[in-house]
Each structure stands twice: as C-alpha cells, then as structure tokens.
Protein backbone atom coordinates (compact mmCIF):
# COMPACT_ATOMS: atom_id res chain seq x y z
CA UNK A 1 53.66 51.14 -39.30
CA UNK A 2 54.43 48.27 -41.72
CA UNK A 3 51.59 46.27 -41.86
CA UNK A 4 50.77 42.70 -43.20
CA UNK A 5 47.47 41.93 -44.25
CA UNK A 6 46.58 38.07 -44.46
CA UNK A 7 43.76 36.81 -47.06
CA UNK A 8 42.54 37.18 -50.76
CA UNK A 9 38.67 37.83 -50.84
CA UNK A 10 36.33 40.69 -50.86
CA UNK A 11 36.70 41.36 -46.43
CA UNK A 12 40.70 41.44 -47.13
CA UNK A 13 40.34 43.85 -50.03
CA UNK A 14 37.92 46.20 -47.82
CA UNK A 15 40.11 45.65 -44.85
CA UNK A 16 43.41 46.84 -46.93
CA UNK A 17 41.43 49.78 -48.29
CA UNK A 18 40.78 51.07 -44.70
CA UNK A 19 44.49 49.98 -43.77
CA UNK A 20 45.88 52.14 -46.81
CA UNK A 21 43.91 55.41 -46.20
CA UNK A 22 45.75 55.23 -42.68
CA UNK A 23 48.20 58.07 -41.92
CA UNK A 24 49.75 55.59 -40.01
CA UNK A 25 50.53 53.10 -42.68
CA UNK A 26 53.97 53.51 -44.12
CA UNK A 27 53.85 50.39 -45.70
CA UNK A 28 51.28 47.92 -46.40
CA UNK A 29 51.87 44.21 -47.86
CA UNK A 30 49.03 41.05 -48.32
CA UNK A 31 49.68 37.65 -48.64
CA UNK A 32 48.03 36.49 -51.08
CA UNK A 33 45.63 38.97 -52.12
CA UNK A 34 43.89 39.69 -55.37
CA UNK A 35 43.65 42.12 -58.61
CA UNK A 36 42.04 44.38 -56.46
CA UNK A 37 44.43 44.74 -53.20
CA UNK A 38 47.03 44.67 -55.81
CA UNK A 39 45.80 48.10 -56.38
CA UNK A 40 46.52 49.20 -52.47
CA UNK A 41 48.86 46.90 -51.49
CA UNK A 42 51.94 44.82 -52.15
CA UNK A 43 51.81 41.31 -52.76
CA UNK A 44 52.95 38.56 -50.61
CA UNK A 45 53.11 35.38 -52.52
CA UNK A 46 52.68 33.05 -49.64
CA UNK A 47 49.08 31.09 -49.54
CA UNK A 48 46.90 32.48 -46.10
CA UNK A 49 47.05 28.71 -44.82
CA UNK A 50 51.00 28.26 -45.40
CA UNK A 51 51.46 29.26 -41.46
CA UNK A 52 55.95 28.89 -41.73
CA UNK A 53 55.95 30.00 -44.76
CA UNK A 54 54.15 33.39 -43.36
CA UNK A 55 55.77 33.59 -39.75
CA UNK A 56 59.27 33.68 -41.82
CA UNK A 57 58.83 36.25 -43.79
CA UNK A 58 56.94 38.21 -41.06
CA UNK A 59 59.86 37.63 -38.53
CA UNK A 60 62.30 38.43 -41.00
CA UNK A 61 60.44 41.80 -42.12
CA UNK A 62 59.74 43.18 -38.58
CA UNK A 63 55.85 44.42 -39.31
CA UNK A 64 54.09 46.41 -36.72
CA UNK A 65 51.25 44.48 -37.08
CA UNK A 66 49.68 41.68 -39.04
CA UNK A 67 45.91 41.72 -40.07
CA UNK A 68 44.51 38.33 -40.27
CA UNK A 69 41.40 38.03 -42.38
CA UNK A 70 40.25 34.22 -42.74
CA UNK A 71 39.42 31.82 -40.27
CA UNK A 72 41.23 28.85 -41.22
CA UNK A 73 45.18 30.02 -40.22
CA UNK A 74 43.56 31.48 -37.20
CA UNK A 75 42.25 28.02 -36.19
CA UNK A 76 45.40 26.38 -37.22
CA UNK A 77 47.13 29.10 -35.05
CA UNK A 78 49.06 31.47 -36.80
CA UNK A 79 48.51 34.41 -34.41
CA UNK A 80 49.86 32.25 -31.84
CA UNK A 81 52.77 31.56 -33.82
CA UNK A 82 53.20 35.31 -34.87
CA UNK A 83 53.15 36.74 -31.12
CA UNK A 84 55.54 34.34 -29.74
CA UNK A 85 58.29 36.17 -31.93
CA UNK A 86 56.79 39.29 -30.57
CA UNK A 87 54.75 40.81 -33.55
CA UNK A 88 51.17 42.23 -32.86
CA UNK A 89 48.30 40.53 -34.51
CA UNK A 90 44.74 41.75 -35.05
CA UNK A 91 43.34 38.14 -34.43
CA UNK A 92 42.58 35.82 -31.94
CA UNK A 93 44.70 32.26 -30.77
CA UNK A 94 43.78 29.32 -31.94
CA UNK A 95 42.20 28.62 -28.37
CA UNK A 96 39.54 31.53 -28.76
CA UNK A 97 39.16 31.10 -31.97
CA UNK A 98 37.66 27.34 -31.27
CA UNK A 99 34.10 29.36 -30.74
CA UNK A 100 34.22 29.47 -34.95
CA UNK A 101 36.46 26.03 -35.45
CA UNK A 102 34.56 24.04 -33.03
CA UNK A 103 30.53 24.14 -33.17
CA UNK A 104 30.57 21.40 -30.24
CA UNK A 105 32.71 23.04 -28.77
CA UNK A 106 31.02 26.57 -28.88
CA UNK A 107 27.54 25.13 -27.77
CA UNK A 108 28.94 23.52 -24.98
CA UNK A 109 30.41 26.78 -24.11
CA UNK A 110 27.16 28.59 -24.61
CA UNK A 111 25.31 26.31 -22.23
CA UNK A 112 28.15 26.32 -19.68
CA UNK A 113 27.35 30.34 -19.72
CA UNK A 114 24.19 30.27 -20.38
CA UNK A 115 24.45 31.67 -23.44
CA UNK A 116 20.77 30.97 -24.92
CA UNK A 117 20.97 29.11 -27.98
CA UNK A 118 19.10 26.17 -29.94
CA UNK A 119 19.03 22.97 -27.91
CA UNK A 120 20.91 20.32 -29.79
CA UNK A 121 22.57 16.31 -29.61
CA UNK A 122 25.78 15.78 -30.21
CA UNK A 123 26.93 12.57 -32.17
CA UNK A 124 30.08 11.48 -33.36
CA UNK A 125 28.31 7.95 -34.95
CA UNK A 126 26.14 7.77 -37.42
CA UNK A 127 24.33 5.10 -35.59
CA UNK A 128 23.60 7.00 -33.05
CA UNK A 129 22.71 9.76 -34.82
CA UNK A 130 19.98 7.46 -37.47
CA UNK A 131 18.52 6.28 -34.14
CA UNK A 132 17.89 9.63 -32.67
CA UNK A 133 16.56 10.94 -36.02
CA UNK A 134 14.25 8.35 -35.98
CA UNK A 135 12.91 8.87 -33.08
CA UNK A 136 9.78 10.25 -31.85
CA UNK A 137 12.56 12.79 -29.55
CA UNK A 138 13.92 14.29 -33.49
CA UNK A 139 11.84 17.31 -34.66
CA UNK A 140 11.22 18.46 -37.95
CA UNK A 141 12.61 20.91 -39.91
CA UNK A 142 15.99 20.76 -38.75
CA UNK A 143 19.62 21.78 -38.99
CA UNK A 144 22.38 19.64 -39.05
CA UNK A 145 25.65 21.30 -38.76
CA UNK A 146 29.52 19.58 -39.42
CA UNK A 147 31.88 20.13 -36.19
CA UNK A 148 34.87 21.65 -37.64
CA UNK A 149 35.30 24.30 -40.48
CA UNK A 150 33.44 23.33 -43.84
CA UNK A 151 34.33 26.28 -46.06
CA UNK A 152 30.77 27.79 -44.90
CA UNK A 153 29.10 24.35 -46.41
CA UNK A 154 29.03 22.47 -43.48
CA UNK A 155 25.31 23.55 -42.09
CA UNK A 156 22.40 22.06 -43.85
CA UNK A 157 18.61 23.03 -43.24
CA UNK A 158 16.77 19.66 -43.10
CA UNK A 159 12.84 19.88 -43.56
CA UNK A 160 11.79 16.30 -43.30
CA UNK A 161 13.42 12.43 -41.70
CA UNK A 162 14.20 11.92 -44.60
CA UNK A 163 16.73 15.20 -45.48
CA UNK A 164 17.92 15.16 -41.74
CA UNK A 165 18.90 10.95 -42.50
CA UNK A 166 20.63 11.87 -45.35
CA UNK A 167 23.06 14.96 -44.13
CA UNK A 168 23.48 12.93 -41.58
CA UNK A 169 24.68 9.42 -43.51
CA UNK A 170 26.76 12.42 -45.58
CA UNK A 171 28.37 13.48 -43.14
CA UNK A 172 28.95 10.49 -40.76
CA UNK A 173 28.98 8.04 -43.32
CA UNK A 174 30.45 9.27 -46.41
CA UNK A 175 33.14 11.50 -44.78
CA UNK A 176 31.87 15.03 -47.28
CA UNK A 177 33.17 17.22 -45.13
CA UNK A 178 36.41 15.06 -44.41
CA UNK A 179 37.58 15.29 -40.31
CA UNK A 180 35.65 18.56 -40.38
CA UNK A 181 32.07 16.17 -40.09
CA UNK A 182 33.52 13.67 -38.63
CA UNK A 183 31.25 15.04 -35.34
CA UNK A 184 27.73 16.27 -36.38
CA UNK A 185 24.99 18.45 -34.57
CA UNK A 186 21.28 18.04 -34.64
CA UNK A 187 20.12 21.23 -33.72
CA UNK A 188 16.82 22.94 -33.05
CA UNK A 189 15.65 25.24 -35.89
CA UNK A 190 15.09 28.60 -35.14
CA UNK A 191 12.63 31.14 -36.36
CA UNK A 192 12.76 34.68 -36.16
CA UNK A 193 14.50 37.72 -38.04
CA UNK A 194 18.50 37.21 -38.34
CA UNK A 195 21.08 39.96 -37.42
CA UNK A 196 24.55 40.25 -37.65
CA UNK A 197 26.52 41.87 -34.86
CA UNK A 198 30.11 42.41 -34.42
CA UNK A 199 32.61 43.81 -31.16
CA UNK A 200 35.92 43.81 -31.04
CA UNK A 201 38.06 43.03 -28.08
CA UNK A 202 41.23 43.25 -27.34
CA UNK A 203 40.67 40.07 -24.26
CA UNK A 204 39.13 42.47 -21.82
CA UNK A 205 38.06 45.96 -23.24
CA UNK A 206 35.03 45.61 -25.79
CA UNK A 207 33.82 48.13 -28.89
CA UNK A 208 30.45 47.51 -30.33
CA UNK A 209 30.70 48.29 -34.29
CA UNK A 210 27.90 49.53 -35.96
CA UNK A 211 24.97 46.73 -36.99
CA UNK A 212 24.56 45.43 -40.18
CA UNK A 213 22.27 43.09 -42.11
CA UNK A 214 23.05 40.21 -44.74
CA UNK A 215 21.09 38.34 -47.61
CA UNK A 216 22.67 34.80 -47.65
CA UNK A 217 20.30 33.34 -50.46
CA UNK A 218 21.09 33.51 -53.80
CA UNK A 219 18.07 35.00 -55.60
CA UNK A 220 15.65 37.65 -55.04
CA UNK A 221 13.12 37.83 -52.06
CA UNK A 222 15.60 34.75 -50.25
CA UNK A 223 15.18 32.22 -52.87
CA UNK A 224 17.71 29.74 -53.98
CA UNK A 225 21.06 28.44 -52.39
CA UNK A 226 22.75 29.29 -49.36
CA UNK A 227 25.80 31.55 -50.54
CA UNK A 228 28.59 33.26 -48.63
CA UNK A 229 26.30 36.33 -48.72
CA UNK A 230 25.06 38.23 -51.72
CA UNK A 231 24.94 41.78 -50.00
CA UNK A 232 24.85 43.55 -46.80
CA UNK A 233 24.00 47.10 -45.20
CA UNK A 234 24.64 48.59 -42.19
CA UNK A 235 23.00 50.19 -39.61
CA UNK A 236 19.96 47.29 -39.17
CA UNK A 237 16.71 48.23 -39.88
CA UNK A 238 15.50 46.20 -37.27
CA UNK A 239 17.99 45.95 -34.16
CA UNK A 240 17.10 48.97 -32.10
CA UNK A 241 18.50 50.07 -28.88
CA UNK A 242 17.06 47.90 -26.08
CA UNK A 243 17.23 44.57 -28.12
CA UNK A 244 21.17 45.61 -29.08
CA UNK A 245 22.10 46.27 -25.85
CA UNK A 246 20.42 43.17 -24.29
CA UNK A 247 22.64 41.04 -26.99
CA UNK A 248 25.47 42.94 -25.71
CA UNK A 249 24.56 42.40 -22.08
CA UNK A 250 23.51 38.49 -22.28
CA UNK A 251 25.52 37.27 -25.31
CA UNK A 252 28.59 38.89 -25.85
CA UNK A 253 29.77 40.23 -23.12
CA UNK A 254 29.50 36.62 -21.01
CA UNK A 255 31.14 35.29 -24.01
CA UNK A 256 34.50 37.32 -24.17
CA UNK A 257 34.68 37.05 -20.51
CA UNK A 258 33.86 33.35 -20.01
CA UNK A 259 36.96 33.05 -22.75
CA UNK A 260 39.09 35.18 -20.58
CA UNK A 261 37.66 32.98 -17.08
CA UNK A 262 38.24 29.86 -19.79
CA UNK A 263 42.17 31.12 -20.35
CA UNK A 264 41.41 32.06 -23.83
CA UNK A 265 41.15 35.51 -24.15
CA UNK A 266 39.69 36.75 -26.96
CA UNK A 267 42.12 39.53 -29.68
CA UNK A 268 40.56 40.63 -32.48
CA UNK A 269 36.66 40.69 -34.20
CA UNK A 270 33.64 38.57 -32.83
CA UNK A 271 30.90 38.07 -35.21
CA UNK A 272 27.86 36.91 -33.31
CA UNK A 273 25.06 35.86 -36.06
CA UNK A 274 21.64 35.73 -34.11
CA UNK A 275 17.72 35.24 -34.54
CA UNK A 276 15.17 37.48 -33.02
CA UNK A 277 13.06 34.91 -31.84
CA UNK A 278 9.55 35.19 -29.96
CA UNK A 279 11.59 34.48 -26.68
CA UNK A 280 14.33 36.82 -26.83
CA UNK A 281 17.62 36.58 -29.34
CA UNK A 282 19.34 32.89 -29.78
CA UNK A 283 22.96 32.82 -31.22
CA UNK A 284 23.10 30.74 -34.17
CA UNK A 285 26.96 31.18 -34.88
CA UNK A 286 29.85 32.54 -33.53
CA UNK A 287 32.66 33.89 -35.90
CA UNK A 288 36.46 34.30 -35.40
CA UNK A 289 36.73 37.36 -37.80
CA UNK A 290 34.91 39.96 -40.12
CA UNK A 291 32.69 38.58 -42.14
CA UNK A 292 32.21 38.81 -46.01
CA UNK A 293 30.11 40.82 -47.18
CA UNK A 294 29.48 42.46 -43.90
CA UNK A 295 32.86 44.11 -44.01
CA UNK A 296 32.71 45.96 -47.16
CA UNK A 297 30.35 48.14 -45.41
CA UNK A 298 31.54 48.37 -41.85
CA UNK A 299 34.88 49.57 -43.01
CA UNK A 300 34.05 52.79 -44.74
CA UNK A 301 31.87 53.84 -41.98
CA UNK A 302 34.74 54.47 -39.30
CA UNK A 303 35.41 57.81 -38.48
CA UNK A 304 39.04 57.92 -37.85
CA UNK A 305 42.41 55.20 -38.44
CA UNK A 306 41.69 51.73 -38.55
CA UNK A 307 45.19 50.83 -38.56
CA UNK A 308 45.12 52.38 -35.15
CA UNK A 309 42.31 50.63 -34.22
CA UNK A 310 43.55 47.31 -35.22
CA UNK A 311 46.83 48.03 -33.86
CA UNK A 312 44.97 49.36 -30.45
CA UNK A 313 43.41 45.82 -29.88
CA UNK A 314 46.10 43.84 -31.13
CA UNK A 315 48.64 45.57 -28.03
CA UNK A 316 45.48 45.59 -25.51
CA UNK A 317 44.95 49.62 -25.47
CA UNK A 318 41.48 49.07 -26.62
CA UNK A 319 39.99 50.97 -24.14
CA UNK A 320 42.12 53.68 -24.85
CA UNK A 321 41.45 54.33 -28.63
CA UNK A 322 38.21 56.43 -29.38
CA UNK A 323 36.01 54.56 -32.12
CA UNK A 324 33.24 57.17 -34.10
CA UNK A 325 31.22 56.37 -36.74
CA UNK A 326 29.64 58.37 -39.50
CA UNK A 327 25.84 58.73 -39.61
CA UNK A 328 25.67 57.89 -43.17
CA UNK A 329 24.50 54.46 -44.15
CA UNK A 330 26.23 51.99 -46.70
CA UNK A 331 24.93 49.22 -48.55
CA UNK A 332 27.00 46.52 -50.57
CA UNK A 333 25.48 44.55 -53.58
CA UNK A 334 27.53 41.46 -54.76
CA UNK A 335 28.43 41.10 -57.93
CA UNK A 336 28.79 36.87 -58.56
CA UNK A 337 29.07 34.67 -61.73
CA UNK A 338 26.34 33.19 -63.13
CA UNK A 339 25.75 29.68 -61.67
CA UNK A 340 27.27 30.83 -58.22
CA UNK A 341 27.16 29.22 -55.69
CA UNK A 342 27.48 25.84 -57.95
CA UNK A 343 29.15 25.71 -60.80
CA UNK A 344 30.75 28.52 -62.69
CA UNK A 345 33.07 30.12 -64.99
CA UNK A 346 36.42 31.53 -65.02
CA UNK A 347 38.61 34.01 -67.08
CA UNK A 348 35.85 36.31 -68.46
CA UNK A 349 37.04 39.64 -68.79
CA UNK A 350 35.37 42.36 -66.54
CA UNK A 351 34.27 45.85 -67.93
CA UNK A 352 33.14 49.54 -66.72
CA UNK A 353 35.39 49.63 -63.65
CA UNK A 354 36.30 52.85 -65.45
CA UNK A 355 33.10 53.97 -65.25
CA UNK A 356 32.81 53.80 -61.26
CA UNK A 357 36.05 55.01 -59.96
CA UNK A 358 34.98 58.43 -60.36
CA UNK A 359 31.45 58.37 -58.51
CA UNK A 360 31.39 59.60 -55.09
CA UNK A 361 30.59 57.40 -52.33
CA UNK A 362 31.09 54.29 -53.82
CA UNK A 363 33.83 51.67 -53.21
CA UNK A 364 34.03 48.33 -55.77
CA UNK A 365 36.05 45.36 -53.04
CA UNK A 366 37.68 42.86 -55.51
CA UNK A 367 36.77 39.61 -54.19
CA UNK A 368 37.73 36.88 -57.21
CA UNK A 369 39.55 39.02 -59.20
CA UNK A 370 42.94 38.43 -61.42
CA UNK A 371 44.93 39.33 -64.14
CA UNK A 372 44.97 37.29 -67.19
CA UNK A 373 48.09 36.77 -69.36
CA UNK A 374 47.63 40.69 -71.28
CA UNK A 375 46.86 42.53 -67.77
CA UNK A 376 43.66 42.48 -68.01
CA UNK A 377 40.53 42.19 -65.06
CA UNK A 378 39.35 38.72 -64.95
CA UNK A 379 36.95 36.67 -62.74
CA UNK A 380 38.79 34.59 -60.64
CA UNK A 381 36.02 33.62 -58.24
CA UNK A 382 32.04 32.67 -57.30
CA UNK A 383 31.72 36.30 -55.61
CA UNK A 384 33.42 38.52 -57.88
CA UNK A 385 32.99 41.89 -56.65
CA UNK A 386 31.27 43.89 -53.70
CA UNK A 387 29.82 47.47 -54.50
CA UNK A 388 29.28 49.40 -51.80
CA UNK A 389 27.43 53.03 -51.77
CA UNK A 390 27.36 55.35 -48.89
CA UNK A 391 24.71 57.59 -48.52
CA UNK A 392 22.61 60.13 -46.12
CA UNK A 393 19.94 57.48 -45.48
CA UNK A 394 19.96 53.64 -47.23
CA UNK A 395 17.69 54.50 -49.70
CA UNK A 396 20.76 57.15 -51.13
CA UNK A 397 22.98 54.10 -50.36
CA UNK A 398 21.32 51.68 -52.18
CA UNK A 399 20.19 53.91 -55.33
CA UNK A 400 24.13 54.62 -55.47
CA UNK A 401 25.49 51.04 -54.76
CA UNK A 402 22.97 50.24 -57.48
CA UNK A 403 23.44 52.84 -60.60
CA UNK A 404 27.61 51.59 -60.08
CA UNK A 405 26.14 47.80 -60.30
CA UNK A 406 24.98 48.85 -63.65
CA UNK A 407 27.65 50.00 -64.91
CA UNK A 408 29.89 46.85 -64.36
CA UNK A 409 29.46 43.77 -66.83
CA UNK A 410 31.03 40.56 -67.56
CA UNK A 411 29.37 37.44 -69.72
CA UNK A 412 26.47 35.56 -66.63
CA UNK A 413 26.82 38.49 -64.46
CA UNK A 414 24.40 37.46 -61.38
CA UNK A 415 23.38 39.70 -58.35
CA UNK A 416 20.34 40.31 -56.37
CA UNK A 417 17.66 42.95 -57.03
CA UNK A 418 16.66 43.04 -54.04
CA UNK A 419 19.45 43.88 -51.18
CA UNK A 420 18.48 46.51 -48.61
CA UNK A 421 15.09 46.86 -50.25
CA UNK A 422 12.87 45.53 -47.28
CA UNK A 423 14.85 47.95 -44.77
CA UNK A 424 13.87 50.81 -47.21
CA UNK A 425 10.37 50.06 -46.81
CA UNK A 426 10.46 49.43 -43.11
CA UNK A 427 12.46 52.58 -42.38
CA UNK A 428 9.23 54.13 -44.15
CA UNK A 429 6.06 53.02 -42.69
CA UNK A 430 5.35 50.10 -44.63
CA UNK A 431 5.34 46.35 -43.68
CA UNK A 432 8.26 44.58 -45.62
C-alpha cells in the first residue's frame, strides 16, 4: 500500500511507526511531519490544514490510504474531500466529526440520545450569559467551555462568580478564542476519577482498543496548568470489566449509531474522555481522532498490521479484520521544555538519543522535533518527546520508560515524576 500520513506531533510520529513496521506498507509519506517521522517516513511539505494543497498531491499520487491525525482538517473536511476522488481515509467527515468541532453541538446530541453528561446553558451573548452567572440558578466551581476548536485551550475550570464572569467576558466579549468562542457553555462540574477510552468504527462495525489513562497537569501529584497531556499508560488501573462494558453499552455504542440514524456515520477513532462519577460514568468530551499522548502507547500494543487495520475501517471491512493485543503494559512519560505549557524556548540541541535506541522495549515519539542548520536534533515544540516502555506489568513499564527519560537531556528539560505511579500502587494493595 502507499500510504499518506497527515500531521506533525508526537500521535503522528507513533502512528507512522506502527504504519512503517507494516508488511503491507510499500511506501509511506507524511505531510508535514517532524525530525522524528523523518526517520520512518518521507516528507510531504504541505501544512495538515492546507486541504487543496493535500487532495492534489494525494489525487495525483494514487495512495491506498491516507491517515489523518489532527482534528482541525478533519473538521474543515478533508476526508470528505479525499473520498470523493475515491481514496480511502482512516478519518471521519466533517459531519461526524462535529461531536469534537462542535461542543453545542455534541451535548445536544448527547441529550437527544441520552447520552448522560453534565447539564449545561448554552449562550451565544455575553449578556445572557453575565445574567445567568449571576444568578442564584449558576453553581460554583464551574467549567466554561468555547464552542468550536480552541487548540485544546478553549475549556476553563472556574471556581468562583468571579472566574466563571471573567472566561465568560473572555470569551464573549473579548473574542480570545476568535469564532471558535463566539458560543460558550456553562457546564456542570464533574467529580469523579477520569478515563480515557477509545473504539474505532468503520460507521457500523465497532473495536474497543485497549484502555488507557492520562495526566493532563503539568507538575507532579496534578499540580499546575492544564497541558496537552504529560504522560499516559495503558491498560487502566481503574476501568474494570463491568464499568467498561457499561460505557460501551450506554455511551458509545448509542453514539456511533445515533451518527449513523443522524446520516453521519462515523470512519475512523472515537475518543470518549469520561468521569467515574458516584452516579455512573458522564462523558466530558468527545474526540474526532487519537489522542496525544494516549497514542504513543496504544500503538505498540497491537498484535498484528495496523496498516490493515486502518485500511480495514477506512473501506468498511471492520468487522472482518481480527484486532489482538499483547498482555504487556506500556507507559509514556513526556519529555516538555521548561516553562511548557506557557512560555518556552526553541533551538536547544537534544542529547542521548544514542543512548536509547538500543534498549529493548522502549520507543522515543518525536513530537517538536527539527533539524537545525548543521543536522542536528533540536526542540521545535512545548511537548518535545514521548518515551514509552513496554513491560510484563506497569511497574516494568514505567521503571523502563523511566531509566530512557534519564538518559535524554536538553537545557529546562521538564517532565513529571510521577506518571503511572498511583496505578502501581493500586495494582498492589495500597490506596493511591
């Protein structure tokens, strides 16, 4: 197969290294990528959001399937684009992939299919929004989230009036988020322990992949800013069995087949981010693709082709394709620069890759990664690098994904301590 993979972050570079241990990959191609996909891949230099640009040269090159990673072309509808001239895609249409682009949309969804979710208002004025927030009907903490995509920014926890008033007048009134916030929701905070899980689909057929768990804060034991995610493992320490399968049963199946009843069938990866709460799990956010860093460890722990997999649910033989999993476990510590996620530097050379390319069971994903003008490894990015290690049981994981951490330096190197650690001690007895 010839294969083009869309994207340039750490959930491209994992996705092109399962693409390019594929038997079935005769040629493999990313547009834009980074120094690390460099490594497995040829480079496209067309930007992911340049959608002509990148149904051109995919028309003109004939690929067997295209990959797309980020959300934003798949909002703006480049699978669309791509099938009409009769190419495969791993991704969804721009219709489906509204459950990520729209969040009004997507909770009016979930409550037309009842879908359990926080309750929430709606406002598209930031008059009406001051006057319900000042209300005796507002309740504190809470979250107010922008409409449209917001680079991951675009939710913001709210503990008092006064923080709810002002990502509200932000939003509304000061346009931060651009058309993006131009509609705003007040929704109920949730409490509970957060899980990630992901299916594919291929619009009727469904795959459960194996759980996983992220750390979204910036600092040890959850402190500090939101981030993209600062590390992941996989399998969940604390989604068994009958709580998985009731997700499965209540959540995501109603919600690839109320797309399908809704004539937007849903091609690609779901990412369903929930809370465990005291009354059963609540989706907090539906995704249009793999996330970042949950990727870096779903990826290695297929048993088998992914390009076939991808490939399977991109021409609707879902069903068809076996999916098996290895036992072992995998954990993936980020690797950021110091200041992320606010300010940071650029340019500072990266050492002891060396060092880690010969240790078994561990993977580095390039994430913001270039060249600089002599060839050498750069930071190019907030999240630099993801370093995942596979193991027996996630305390092997983690001790490996760990001793390779150490090993790689660069000037304000920043990651977390911590990732995986409270899943160690849960798996053994203790409380976390």
């Amino acid at each position: 197969m010839k294969i083009l993979l869309i994207g340039s972050g750490g959930r491209e570079d994992a996705l092109a290294w399962g693409l390019s241990r594929s038997p079935r990959s005769e040629l493999l191609r990313c547009a834009p990528g980074n120094a690390g996909i460099a490594e497995r891949a040829e480079i496209v230099h067309l930007a992911a959001n340049d959608i002509d640009a990148i149904v051109d040269h995919a028309h003109g090159e004939g690929y067997d399937l295209v990959v797309v990673g980020p959300e934003a072309p798949l909002v703006a509808g480049l699978a669309d684009r791509l099938r009409a001239t009769g190419i495969p895609v791993f991704g969804p249409s721009a219709a489906a992939a509204c459950i990520e682009g729209s969040k009004v949309f997507a909770k009016k969804f979930m409550e037309h299919h009842g879908i359990p979710s926080g309750r929430c208002e709606i406002f598209d004025d930031l008059a009406g929004a001051e006057r319900f927030l000042e209300s005796r009907e507002a309740v504190f903490p809470t979250v107010i989230k922008a409409d449209g995509l917001a680079a991951g920014k675009g939710v913001l926890l709210a503990d008092d009036r006064e923080a709810a008033l002002q990502a509200a007048r932000a939003m509304l009134g000061e346009g931060r988020f651009g058309e993006a916030g131009s509609r705003i929701l007040v929704e109920e905070m949730l409490y509970g322990r957060e899980v990630s899980v992901f299916v594919l689909s291929d619009g009727e057929a469904i795959v459960e992949l194996p759980t996983c768990q992220d750390y979204k804060r910036a600092l040890d034991g959850d402190g500090g800013l939101n981030t993209g995610g600062m590390g992941c493992y996989s399998p969940s320490a604390y989604l068994d069995d009958a709580t998985r399968q009731k997700i499965v049963n209540e959540i995501i199946r109603p919600t690839i087949e109320g797309l399908a009843t809704e004539e937007r069938p849903y091609n690609g990866v779901l990412y369903c981010g929930l809370m465990l709460t005291d009354s059963g799990p609540k989706v907090l956010e539906f995704n249009a693709r793999f996330g970042d860093p949950e990727t870096q460890v779903l990826i290695p722990r297929l048993e088998g082709d992914w390009a076939e997999v991808l490939h399977a649910c991109a021409t609707g033989d879902l069903a068809a394709t076996p999916l098996e999993f290895k036992q072992d476990a995998a954990v993936c510590v980020v690797m950021a620069s110091g200041g992320y996620p606010a300010g940071y530097a650029k340019g500072l050379p990266i050492e002891g890759l060396e060092a880690v390319a010969s240790m078994d069971d561990v993977m580095v994903f390039h994430a913001g990664t270039a060249r600089d003008d002599a060839g050498a490894l750069a930071t190019a990015g907030g999240r630099v690098l993801g370093v995942t290690g596979m193991g027996p049981d996630l305390e092997t994981a983690r001790a490996r994904a760990y001793d390779a951490v150490s090993r790689i330096r660069w000037d304000g190197e920043h990651h977390r301590n911590d990732i995986a650690a409270d899943a160690v001690r849960r798996l053994a007895g203790s409380n976390d």
